[in-house]
C-alpha atoms as a PDB file:
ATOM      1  CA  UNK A   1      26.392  32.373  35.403  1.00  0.00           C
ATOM      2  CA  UNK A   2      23.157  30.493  36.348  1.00  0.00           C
ATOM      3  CA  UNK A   3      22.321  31.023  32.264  1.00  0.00           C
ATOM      4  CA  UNK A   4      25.528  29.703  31.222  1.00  0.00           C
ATOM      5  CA  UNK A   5      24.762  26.321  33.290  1.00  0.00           C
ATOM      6  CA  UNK A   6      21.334  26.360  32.304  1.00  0.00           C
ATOM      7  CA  UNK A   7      22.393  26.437  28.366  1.00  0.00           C
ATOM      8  CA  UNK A   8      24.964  23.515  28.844  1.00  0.00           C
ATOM      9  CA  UNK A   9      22.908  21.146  30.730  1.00  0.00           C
ATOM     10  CA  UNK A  10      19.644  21.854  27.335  1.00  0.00           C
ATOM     11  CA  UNK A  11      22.516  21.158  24.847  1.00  0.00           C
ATOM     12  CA  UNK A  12      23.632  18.082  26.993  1.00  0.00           C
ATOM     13  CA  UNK A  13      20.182  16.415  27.098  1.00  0.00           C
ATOM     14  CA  UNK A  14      19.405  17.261  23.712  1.00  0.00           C
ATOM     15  CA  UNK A  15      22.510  15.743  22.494  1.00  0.00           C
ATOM     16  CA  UNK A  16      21.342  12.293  24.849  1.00  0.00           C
ATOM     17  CA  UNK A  17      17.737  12.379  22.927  1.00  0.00           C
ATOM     18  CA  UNK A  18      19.482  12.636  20.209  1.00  0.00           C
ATOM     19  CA  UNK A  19      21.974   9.370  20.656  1.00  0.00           C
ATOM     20  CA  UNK A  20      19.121   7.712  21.904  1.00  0.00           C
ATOM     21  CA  UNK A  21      16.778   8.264  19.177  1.00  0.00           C
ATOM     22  CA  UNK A  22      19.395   7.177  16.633  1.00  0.00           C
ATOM     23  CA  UNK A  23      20.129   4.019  18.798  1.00  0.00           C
ATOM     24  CA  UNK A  24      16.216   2.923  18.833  1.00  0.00           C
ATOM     25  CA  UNK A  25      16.291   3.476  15.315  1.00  0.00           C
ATOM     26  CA  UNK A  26      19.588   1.109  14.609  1.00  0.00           C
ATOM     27  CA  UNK A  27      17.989  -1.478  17.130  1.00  0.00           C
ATOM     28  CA  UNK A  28      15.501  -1.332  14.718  1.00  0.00           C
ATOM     29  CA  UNK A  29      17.357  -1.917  11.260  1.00  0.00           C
ATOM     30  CA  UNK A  30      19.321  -4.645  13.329  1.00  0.00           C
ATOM     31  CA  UNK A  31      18.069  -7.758  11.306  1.00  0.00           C
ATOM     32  CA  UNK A  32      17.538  -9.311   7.886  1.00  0.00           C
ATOM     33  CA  UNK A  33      15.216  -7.869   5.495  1.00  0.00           C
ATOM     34  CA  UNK A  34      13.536  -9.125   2.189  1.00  0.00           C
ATOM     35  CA  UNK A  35      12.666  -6.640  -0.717  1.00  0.00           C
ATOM     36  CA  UNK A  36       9.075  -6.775  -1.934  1.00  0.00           C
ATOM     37  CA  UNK A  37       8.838  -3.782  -3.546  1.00  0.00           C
ATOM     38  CA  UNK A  38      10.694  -1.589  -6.002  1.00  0.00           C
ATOM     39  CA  UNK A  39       9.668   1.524  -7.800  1.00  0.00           C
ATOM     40  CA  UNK A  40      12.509   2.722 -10.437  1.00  0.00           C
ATOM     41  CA  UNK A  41      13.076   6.319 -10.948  1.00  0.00           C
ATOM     42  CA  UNK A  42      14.833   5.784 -13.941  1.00  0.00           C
ATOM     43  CA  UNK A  43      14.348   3.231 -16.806  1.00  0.00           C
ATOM     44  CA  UNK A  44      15.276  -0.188 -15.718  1.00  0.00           C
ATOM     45  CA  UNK A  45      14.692  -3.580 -17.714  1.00  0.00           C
ATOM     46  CA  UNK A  46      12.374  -6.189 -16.274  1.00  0.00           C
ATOM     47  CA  UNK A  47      15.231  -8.805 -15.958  1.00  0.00           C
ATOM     48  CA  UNK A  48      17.105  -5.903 -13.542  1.00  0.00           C
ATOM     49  CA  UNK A  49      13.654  -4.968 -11.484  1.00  0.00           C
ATOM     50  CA  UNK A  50      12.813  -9.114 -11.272  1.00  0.00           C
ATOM     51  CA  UNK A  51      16.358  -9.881  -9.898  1.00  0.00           C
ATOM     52  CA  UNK A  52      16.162  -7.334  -7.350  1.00  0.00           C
ATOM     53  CA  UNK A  53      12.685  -8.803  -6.266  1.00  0.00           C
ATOM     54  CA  UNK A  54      13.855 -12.445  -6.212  1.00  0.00           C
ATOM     55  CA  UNK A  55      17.575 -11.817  -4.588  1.00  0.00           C
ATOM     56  CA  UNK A  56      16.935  -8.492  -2.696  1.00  0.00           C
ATOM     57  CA  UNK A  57      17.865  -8.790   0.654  1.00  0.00           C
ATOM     58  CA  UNK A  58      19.823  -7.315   3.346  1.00  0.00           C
ATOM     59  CA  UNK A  59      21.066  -8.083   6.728  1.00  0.00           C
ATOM     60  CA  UNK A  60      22.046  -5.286   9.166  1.00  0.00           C
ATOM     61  CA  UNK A  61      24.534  -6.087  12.078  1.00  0.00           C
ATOM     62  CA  UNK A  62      24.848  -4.405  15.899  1.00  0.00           C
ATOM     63  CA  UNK A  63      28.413  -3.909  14.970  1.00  0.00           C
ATOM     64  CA  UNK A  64      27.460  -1.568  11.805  1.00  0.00           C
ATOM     65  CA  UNK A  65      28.235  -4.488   8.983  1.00  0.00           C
ATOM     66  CA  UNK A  66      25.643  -5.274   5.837  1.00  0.00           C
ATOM     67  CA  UNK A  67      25.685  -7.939   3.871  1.00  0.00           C
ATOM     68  CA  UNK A  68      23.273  -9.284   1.687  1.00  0.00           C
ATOM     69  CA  UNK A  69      22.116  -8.989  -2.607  1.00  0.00           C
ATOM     70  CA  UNK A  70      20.277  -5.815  -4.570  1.00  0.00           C
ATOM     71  CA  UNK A  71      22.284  -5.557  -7.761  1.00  0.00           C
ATOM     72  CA  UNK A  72      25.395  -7.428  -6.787  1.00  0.00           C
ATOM     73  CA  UNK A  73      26.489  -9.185  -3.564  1.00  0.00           C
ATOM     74  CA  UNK A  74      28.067  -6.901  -0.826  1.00  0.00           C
ATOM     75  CA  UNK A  75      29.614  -9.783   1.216  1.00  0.00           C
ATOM     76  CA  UNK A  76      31.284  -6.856   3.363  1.00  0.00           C
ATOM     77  CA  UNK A  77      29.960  -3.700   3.726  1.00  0.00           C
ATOM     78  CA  UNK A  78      29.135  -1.218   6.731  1.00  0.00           C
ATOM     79  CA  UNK A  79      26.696   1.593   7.070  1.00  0.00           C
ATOM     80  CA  UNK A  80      25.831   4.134   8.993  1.00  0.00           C
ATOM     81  CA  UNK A  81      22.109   5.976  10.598  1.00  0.00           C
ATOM     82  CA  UNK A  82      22.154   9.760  11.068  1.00  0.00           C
ATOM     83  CA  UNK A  83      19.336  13.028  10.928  1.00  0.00           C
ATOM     84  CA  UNK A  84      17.492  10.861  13.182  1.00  0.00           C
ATOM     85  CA  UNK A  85      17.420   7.463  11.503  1.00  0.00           C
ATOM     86  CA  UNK A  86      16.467   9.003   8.216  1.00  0.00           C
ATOM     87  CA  UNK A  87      19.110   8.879   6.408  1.00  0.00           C
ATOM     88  CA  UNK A  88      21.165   5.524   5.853  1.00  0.00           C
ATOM     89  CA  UNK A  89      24.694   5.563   3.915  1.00  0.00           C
ATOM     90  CA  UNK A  90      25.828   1.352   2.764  1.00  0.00           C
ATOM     91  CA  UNK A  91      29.309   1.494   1.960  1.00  0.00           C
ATOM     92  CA  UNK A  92      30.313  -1.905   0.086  1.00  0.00           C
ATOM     93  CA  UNK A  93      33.308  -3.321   0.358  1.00  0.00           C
ATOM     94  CA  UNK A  94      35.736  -1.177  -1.889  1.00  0.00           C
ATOM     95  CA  UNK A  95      33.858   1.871   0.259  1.00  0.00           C
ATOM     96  CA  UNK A  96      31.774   2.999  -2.629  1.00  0.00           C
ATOM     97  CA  UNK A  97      29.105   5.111  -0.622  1.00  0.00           C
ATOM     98  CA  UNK A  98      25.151   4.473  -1.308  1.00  0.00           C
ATOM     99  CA  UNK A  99      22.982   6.871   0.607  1.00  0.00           C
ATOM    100  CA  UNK A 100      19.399   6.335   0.861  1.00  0.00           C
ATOM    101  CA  UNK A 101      16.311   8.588   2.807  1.00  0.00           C
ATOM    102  CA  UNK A 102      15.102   5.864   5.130  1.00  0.00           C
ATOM    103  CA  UNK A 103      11.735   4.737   7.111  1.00  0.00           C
ATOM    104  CA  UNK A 104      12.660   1.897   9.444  1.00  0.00           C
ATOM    105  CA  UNK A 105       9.718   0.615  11.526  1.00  0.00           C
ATOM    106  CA  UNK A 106       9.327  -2.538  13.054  1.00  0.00           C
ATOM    107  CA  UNK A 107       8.367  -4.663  10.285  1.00  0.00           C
ATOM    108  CA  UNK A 108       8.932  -2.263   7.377  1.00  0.00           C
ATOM    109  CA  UNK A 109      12.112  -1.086   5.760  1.00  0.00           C
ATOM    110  CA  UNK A 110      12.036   1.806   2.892  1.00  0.00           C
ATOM    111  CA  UNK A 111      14.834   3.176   1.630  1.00  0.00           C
ATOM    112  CA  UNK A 112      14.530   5.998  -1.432  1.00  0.00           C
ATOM    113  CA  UNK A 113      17.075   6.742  -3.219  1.00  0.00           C
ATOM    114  CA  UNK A 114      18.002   8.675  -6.716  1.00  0.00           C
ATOM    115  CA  UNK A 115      17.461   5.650  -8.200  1.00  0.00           C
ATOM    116  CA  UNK A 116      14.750   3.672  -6.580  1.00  0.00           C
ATOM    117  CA  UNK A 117      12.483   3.289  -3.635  1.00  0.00           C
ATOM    118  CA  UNK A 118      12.990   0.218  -2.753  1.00  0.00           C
ATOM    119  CA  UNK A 119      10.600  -1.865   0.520  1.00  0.00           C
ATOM    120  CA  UNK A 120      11.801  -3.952   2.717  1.00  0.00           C
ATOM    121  CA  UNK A 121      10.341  -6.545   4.804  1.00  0.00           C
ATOM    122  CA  UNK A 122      11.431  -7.942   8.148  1.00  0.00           C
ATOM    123  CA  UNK A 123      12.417 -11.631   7.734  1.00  0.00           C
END
């Protein structure tokens, strides 16, 4: 009995570290961010990798909205953090899904995905 009680209240904290960590994480993203980087992983023109540069940007809401420019506008999209903060799905605004590996720290935003890696700095 005393191992039964014992097991429920590890899985309960873990599951708290867990919310937690993902929270700090979000508080994190919560802002607008600039790209300064991008590293193709795939053949891209010039013109393409010098928009992204120039327009690239992002802004991350509390409520879970993006909006913001990388190839085209999302004027609406949300997103969501999970395995810790590392992984970040955009959905734009017809729900299309793009799902990136990401480092968020407090000035520094990468995401890598199958395309690109792209950095992000904190405006």
């Amino acid at each position: 009995m005393k191992n039964s009680k014992l097991f429920t209240l590890v899985i309960a904290i873990a599951v708290v570290v867990l919310i937690v960590s993902c929270h700090r994480k979000r508080d994190k993203l919560v802002n607008s961010w600039k790209v300064t980087a991008v590293e193709p992983k795939e053949t891209v023109s010039d013109s393409t990798k010098n928009a992204i540069l120039t327009n690239g940007m992002l802004t991350f809401t509390e409520d879970g909205h993006v909006t913001g420019y990388l190839l085209r506008e999302i004027t609406d999209g949300t997103y969501a953090l999970s395995q810790k903060g590392k992984k970040l799905v955009i959905k734009d605004e017809v729900g299309t899904p793009y799902v990136c590996e990401s480092t968020i720290t407090d000035d520094k935003l990468i995401l890598d995905t199958k395309e690109a890696k792209l950095t992000f700095d904190k405006i």
